[in-house]
PDB file of N, CA and C in Angstrom:
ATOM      1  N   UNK A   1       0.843  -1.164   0.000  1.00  0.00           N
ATOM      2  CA  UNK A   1       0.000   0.000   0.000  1.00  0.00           C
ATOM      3  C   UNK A   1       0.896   1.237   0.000  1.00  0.00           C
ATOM      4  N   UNK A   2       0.720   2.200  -0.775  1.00  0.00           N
ATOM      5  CA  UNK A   2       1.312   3.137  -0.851  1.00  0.00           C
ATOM      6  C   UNK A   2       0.372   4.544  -0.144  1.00  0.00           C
ATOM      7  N   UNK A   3       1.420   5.412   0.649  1.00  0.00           N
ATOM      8  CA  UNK A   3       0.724   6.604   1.106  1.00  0.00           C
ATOM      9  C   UNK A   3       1.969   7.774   1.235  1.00  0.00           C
ATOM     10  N   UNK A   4       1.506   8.842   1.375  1.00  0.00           N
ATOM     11  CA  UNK A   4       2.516  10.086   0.833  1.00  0.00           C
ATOM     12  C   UNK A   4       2.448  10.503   2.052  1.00  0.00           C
ATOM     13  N   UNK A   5       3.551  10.718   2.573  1.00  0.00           N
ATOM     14  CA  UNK A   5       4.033  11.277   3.996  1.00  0.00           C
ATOM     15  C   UNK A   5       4.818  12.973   3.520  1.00  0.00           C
ATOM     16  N   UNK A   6       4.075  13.694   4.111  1.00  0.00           N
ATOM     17  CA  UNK A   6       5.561  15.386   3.931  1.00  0.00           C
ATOM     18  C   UNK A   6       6.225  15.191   4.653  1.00  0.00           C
ATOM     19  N   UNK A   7       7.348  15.587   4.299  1.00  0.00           N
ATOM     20  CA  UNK A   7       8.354  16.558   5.723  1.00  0.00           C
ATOM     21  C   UNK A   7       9.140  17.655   4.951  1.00  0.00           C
ATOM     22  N   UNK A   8       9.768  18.441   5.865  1.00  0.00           N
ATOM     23  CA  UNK A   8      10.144  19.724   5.443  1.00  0.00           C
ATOM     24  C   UNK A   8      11.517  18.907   5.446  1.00  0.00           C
ATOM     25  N   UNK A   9      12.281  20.148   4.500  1.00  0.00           N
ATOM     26  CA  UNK A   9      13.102  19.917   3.649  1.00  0.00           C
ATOM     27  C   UNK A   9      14.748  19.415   4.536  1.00  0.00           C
ATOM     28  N   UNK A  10      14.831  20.262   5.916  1.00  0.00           N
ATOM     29  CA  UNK A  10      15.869  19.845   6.599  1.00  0.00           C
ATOM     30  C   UNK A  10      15.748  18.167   6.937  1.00  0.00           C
ATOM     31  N   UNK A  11      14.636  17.885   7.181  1.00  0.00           N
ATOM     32  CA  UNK A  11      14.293  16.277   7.642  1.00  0.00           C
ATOM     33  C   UNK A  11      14.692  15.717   6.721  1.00  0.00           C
ATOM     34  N   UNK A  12      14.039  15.956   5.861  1.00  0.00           N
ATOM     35  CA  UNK A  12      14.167  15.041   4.450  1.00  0.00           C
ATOM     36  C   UNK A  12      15.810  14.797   4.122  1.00  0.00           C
ATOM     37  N   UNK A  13      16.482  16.208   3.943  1.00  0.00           N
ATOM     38  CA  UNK A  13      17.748  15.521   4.125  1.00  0.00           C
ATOM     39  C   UNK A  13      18.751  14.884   5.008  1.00  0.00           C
ATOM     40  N   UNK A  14      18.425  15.204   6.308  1.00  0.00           N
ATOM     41  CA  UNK A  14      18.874  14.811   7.331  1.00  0.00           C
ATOM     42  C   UNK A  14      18.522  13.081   7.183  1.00  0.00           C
ATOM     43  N   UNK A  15      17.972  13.012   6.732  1.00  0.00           N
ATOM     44  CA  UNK A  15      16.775  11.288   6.026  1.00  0.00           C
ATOM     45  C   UNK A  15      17.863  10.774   5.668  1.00  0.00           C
ATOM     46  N   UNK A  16      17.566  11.331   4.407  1.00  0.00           N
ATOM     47  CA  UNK A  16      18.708  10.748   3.302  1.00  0.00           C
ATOM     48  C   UNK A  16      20.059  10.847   3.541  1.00  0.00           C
ATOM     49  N   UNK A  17      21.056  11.591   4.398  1.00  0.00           N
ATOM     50  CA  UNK A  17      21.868  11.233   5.055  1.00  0.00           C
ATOM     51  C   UNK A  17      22.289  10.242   6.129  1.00  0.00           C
ATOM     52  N   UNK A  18      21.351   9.810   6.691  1.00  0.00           N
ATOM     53  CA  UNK A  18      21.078   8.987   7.529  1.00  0.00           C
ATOM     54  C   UNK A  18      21.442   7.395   7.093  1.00  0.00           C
ATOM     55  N   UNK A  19      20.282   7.229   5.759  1.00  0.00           N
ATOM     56  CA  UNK A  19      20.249   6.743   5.022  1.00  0.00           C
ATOM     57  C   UNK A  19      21.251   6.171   4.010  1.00  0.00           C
ATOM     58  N   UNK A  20      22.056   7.033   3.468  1.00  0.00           N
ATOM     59  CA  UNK A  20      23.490   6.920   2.934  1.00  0.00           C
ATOM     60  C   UNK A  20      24.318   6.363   3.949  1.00  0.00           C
ATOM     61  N   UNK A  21      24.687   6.960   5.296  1.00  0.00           N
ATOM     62  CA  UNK A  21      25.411   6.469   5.963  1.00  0.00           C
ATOM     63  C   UNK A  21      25.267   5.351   6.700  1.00  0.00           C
ATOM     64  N   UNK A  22      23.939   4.923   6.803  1.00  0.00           N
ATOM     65  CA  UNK A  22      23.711   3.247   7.420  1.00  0.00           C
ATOM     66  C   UNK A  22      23.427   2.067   5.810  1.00  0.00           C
ATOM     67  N   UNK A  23      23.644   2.833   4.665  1.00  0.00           N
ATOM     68  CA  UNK A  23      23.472   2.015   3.638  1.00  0.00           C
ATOM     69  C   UNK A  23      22.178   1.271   3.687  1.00  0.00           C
ATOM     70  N   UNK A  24      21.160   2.216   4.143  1.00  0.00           N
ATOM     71  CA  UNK A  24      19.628   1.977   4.036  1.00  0.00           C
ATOM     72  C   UNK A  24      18.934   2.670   3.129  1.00  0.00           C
ATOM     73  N   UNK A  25      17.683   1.924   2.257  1.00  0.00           N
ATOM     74  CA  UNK A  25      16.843   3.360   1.994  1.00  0.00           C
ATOM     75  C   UNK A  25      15.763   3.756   2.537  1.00  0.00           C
ATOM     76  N   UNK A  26      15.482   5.304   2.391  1.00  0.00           N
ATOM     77  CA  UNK A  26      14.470   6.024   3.034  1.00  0.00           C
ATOM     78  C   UNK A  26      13.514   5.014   3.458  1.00  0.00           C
ATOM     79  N   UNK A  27      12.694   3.964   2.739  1.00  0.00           N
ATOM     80  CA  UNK A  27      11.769   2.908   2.931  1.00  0.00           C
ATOM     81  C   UNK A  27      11.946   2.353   4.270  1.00  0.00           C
ATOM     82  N   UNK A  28      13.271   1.563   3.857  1.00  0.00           N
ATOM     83  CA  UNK A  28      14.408   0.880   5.453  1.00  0.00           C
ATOM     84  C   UNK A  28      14.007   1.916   6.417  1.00  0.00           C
ATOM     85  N   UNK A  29      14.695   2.643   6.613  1.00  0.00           N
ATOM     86  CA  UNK A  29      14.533   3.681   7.633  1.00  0.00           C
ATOM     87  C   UNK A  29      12.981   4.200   7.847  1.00  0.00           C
ATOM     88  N   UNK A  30      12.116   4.028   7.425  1.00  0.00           N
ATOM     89  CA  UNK A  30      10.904   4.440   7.819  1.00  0.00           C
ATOM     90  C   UNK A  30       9.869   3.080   8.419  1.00  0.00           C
ATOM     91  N   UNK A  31      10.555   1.900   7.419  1.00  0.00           N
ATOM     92  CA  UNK A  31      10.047   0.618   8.363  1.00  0.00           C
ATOM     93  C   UNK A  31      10.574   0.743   9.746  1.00  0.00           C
ATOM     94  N   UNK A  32      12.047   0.790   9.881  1.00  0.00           N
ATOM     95  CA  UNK A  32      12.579   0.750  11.291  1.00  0.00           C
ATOM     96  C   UNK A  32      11.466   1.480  12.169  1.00  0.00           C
ATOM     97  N   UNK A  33      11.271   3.162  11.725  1.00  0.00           N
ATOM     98  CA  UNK A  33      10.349   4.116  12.527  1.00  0.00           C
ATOM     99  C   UNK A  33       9.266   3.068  13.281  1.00  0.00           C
ATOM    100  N   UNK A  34       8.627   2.860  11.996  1.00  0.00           N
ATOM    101  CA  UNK A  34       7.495   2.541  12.305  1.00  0.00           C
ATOM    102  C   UNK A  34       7.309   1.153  12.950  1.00  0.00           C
ATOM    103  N   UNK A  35       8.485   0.244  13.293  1.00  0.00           N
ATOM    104  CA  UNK A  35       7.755  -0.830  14.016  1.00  0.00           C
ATOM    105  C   UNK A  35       8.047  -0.325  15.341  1.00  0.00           C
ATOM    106  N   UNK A  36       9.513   0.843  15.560  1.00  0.00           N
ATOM    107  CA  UNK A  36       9.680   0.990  16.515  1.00  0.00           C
ATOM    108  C   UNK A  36       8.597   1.700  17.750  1.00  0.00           C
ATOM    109  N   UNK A  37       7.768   2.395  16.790  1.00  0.00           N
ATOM    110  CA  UNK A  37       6.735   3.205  17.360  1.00  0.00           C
ATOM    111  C   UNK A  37       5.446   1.751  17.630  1.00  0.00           C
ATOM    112  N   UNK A  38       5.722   0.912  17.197  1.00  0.00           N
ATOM    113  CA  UNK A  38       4.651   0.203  17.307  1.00  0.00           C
ATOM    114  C   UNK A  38       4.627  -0.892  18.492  1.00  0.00           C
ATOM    115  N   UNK A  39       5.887  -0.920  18.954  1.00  0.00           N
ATOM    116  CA  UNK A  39       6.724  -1.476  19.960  1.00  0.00           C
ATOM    117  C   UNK A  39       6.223  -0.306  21.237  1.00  0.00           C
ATOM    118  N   UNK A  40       6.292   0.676  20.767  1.00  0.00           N
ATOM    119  CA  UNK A  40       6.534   1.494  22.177  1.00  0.00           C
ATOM    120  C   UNK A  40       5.282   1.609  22.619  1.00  0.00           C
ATOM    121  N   UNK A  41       4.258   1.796  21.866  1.00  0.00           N
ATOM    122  CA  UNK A  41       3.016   1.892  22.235  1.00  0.00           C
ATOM    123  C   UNK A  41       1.946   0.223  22.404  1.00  0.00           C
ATOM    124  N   UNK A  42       2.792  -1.093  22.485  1.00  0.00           N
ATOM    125  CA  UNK A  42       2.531  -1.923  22.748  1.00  0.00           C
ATOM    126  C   UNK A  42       1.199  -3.133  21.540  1.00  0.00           C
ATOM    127  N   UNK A  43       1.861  -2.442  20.479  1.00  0.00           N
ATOM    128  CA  UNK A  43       1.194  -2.995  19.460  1.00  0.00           C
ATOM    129  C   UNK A  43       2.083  -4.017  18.727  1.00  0.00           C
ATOM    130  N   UNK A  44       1.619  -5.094  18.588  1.00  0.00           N
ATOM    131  CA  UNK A  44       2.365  -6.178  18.037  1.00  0.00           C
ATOM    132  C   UNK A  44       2.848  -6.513  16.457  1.00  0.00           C
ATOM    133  N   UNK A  45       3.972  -6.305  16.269  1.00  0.00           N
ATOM    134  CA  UNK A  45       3.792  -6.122  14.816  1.00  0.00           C
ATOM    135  C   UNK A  45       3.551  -6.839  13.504  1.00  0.00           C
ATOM    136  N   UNK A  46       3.814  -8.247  14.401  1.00  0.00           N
ATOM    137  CA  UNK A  46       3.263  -9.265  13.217  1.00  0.00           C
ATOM    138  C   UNK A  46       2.100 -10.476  13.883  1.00  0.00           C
ATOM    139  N   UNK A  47       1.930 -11.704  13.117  1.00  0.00           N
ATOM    140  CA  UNK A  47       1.273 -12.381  13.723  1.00  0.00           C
ATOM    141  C   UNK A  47       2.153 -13.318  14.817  1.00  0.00           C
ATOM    142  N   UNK A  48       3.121 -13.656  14.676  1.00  0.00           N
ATOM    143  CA  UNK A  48       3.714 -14.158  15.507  1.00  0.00           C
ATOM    144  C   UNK A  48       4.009 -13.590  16.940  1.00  0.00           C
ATOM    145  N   UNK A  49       4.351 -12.323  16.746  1.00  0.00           N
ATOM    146  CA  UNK A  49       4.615 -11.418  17.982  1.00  0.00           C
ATOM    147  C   UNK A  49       3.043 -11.463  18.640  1.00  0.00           C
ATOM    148  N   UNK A  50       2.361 -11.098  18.462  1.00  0.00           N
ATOM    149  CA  UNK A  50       0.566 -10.840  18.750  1.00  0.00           C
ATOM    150  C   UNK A  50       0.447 -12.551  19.110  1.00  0.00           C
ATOM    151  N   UNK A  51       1.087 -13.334  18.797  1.00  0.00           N
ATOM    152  CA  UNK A  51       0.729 -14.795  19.391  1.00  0.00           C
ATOM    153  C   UNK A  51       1.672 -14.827  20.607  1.00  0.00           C
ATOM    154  N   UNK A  52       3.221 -14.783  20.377  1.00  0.00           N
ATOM    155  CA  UNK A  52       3.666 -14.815  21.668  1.00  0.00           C
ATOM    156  C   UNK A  52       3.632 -14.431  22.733  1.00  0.00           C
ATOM    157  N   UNK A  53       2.848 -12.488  22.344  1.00  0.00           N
ATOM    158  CA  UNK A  53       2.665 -12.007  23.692  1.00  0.00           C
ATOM    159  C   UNK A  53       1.130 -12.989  24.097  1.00  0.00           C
ATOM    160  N   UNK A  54      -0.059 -13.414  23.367  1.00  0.00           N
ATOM    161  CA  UNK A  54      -0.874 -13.495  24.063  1.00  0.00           C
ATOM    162  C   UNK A  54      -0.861 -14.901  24.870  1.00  0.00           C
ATOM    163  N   UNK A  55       0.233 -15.736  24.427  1.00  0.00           N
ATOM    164  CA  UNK A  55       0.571 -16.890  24.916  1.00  0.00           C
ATOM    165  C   UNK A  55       1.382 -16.344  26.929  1.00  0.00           C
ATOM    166  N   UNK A  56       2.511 -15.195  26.424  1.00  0.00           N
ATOM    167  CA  UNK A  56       2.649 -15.155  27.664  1.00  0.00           C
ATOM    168  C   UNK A  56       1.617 -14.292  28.688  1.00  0.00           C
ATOM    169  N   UNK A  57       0.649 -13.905  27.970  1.00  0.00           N
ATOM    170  CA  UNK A  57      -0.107 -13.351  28.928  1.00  0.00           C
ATOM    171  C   UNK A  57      -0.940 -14.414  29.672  1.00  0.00           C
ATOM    172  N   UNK A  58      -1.386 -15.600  28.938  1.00  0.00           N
ATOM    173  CA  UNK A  58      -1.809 -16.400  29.553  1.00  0.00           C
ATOM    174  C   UNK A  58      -0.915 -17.660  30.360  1.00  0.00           C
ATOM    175  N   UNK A  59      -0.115 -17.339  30.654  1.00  0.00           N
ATOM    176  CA  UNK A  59       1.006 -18.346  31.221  1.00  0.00           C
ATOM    177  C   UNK A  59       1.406 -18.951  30.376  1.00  0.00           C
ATOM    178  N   UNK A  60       0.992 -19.449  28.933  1.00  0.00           N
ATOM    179  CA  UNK A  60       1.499 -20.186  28.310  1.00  0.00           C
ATOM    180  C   UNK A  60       2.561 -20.296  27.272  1.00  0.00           C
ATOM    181  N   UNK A  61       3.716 -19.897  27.813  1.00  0.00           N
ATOM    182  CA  UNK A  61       5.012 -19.272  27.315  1.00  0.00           C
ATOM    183  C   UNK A  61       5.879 -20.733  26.936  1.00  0.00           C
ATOM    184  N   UNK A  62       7.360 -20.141  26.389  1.00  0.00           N
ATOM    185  CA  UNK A  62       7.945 -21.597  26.825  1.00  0.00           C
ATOM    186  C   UNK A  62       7.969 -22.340  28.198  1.00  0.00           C
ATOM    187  N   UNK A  63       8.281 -23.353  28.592  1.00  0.00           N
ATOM    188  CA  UNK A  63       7.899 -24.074  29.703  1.00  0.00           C
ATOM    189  C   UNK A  63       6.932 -24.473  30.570  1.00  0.00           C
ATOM    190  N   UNK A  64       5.630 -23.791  29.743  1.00  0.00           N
ATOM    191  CA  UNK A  64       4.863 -24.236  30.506  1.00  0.00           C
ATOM    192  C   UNK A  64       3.699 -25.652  29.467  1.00  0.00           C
ATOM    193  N   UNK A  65       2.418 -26.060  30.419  1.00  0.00           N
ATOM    194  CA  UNK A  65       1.954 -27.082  29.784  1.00  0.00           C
ATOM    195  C   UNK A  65       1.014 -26.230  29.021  1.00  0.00           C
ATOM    196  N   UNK A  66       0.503 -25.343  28.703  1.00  0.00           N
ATOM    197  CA  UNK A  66      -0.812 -24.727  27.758  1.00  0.00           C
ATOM    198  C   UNK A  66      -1.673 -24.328  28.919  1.00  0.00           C
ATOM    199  N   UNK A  67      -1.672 -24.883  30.003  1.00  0.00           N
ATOM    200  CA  UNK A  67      -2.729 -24.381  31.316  1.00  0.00           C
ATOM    201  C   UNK A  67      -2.084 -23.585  32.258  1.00  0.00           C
ATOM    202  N   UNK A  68      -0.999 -22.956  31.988  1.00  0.00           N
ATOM    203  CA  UNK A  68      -0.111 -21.947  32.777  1.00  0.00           C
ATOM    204  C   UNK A  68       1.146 -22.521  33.909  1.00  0.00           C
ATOM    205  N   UNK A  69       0.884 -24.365  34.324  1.00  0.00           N
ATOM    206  CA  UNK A  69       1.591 -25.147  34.960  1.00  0.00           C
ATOM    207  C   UNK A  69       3.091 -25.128  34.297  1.00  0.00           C
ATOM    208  N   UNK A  70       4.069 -25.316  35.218  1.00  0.00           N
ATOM    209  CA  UNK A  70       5.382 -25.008  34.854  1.00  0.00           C
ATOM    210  C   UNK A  70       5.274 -26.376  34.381  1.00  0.00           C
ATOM    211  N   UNK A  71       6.565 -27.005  33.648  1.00  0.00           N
ATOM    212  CA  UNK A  71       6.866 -27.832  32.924  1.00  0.00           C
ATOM    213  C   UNK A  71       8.574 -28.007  33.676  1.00  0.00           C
ATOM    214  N   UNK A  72       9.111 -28.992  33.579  1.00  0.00           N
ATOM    215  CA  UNK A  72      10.564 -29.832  34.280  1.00  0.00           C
ATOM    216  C   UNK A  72      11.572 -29.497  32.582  1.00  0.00           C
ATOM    217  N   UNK A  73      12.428 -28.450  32.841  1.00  0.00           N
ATOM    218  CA  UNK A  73      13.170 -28.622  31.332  1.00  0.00           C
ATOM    219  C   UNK A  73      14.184 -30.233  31.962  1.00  0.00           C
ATOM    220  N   UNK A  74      14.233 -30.422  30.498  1.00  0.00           N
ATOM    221  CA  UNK A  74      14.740 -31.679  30.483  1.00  0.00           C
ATOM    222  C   UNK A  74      16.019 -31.340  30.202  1.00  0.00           C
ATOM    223  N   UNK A  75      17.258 -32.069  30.382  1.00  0.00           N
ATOM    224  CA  UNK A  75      18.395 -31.566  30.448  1.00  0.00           C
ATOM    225  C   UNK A  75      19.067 -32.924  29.921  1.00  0.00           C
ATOM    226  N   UNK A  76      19.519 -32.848  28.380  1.00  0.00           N
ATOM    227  CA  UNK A  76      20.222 -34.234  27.894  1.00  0.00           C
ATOM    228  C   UNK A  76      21.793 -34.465  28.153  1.00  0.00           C
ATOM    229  N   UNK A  77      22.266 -35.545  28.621  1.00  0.00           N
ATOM    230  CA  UNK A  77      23.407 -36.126  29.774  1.00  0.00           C
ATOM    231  C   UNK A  77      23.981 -37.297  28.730  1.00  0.00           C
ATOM    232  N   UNK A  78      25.211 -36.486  28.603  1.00  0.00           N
ATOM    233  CA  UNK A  78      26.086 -37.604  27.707  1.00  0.00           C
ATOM    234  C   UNK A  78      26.375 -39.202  28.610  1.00  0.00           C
ATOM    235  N   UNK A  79      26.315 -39.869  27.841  1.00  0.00           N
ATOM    236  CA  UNK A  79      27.007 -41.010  29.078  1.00  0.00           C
ATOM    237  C   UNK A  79      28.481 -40.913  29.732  1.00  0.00           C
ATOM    238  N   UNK A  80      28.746 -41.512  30.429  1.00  0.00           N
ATOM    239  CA  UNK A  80      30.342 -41.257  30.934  1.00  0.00           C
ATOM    240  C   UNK A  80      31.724 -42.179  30.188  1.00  0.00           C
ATOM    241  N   UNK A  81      32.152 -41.331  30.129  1.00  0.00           N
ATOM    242  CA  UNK A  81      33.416 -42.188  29.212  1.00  0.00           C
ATOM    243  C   UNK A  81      33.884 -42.904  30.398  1.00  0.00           C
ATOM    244  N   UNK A  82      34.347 -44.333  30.018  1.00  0.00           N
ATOM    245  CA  UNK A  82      34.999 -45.387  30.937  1.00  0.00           C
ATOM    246  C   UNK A  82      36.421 -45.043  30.528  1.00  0.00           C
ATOM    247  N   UNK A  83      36.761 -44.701  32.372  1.00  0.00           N
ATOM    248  CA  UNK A  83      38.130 -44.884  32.294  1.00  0.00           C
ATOM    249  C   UNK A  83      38.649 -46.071  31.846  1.00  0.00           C
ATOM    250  N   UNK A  84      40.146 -46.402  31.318  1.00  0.00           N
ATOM    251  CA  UNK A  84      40.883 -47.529  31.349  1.00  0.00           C
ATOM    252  C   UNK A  84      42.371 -47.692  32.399  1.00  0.00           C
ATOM    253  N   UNK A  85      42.051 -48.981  32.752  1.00  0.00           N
ATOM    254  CA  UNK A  85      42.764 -49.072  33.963  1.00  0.00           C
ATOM    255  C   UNK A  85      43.818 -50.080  33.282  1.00  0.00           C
ATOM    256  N   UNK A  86      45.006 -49.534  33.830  1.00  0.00           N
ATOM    257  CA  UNK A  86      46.103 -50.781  33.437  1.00  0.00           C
ATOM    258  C   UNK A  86      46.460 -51.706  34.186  1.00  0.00           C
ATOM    259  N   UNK A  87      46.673 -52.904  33.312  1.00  0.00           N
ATOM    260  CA  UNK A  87      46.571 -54.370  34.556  1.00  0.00           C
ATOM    261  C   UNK A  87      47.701 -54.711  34.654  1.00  0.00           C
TER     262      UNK A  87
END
C-alpha cells in the first residue's frame, strides 16, 4: 500500500543522510520508525509477535503445559566415558 508522507526539507535531508550512511533506503529507515513506534506503544507487529505475547499473557510461554503449569526442562546427559585401567 502506498501513502505520501511530507516533511520539510531539513528532515528530508537529514533522512537521506542517515540513510546513505547506514546504507539503508528512506523505505528501510521508515520501516525501522514505524515498528519501533509500534513497539513502544505496545502494538504487536506481526502475527507471531501478537501470538507470543498473548501466549505469555496467559502463562502459556515456553515451559509451561498450555494451562499456565510449569513444565521440568529436560536436560540431555552424555554417558560417561569409561576410564581404562592398566593391569
Amino acid at each position: 500500500m502506498r501513502k505520501l508522507i511530507a516533511f520539510d526539507q531539513d528532515t528530508f535531508d537529514k533522512l537521506k543522510q542517515l540513510g546513505r550512511d547506514q546504507m539503508l533506503s528512506l523505505q528501510d529507515l521508515a520501516d525501522e520508525a514505524f515498528m519501533d513506534l509500534l513497539e513502544k506503544h505496545g502494538v504487536p507487529a506481526d502475527l507471531k509477535d501478537a501470538l507470543r505475547r498473548s501466549a505469555a499473557e496467559n502463562g502459556d510461554g515456553p515451559g509451561t503445559r498450555g494451562n499456565g503449569t510449569k513444565t521440568k526442562a529436560r536436560v540431555k546427559t552424555r554417558p560417561r566415558k569409561r576410564s581404562k585401567t592398566s593391569a
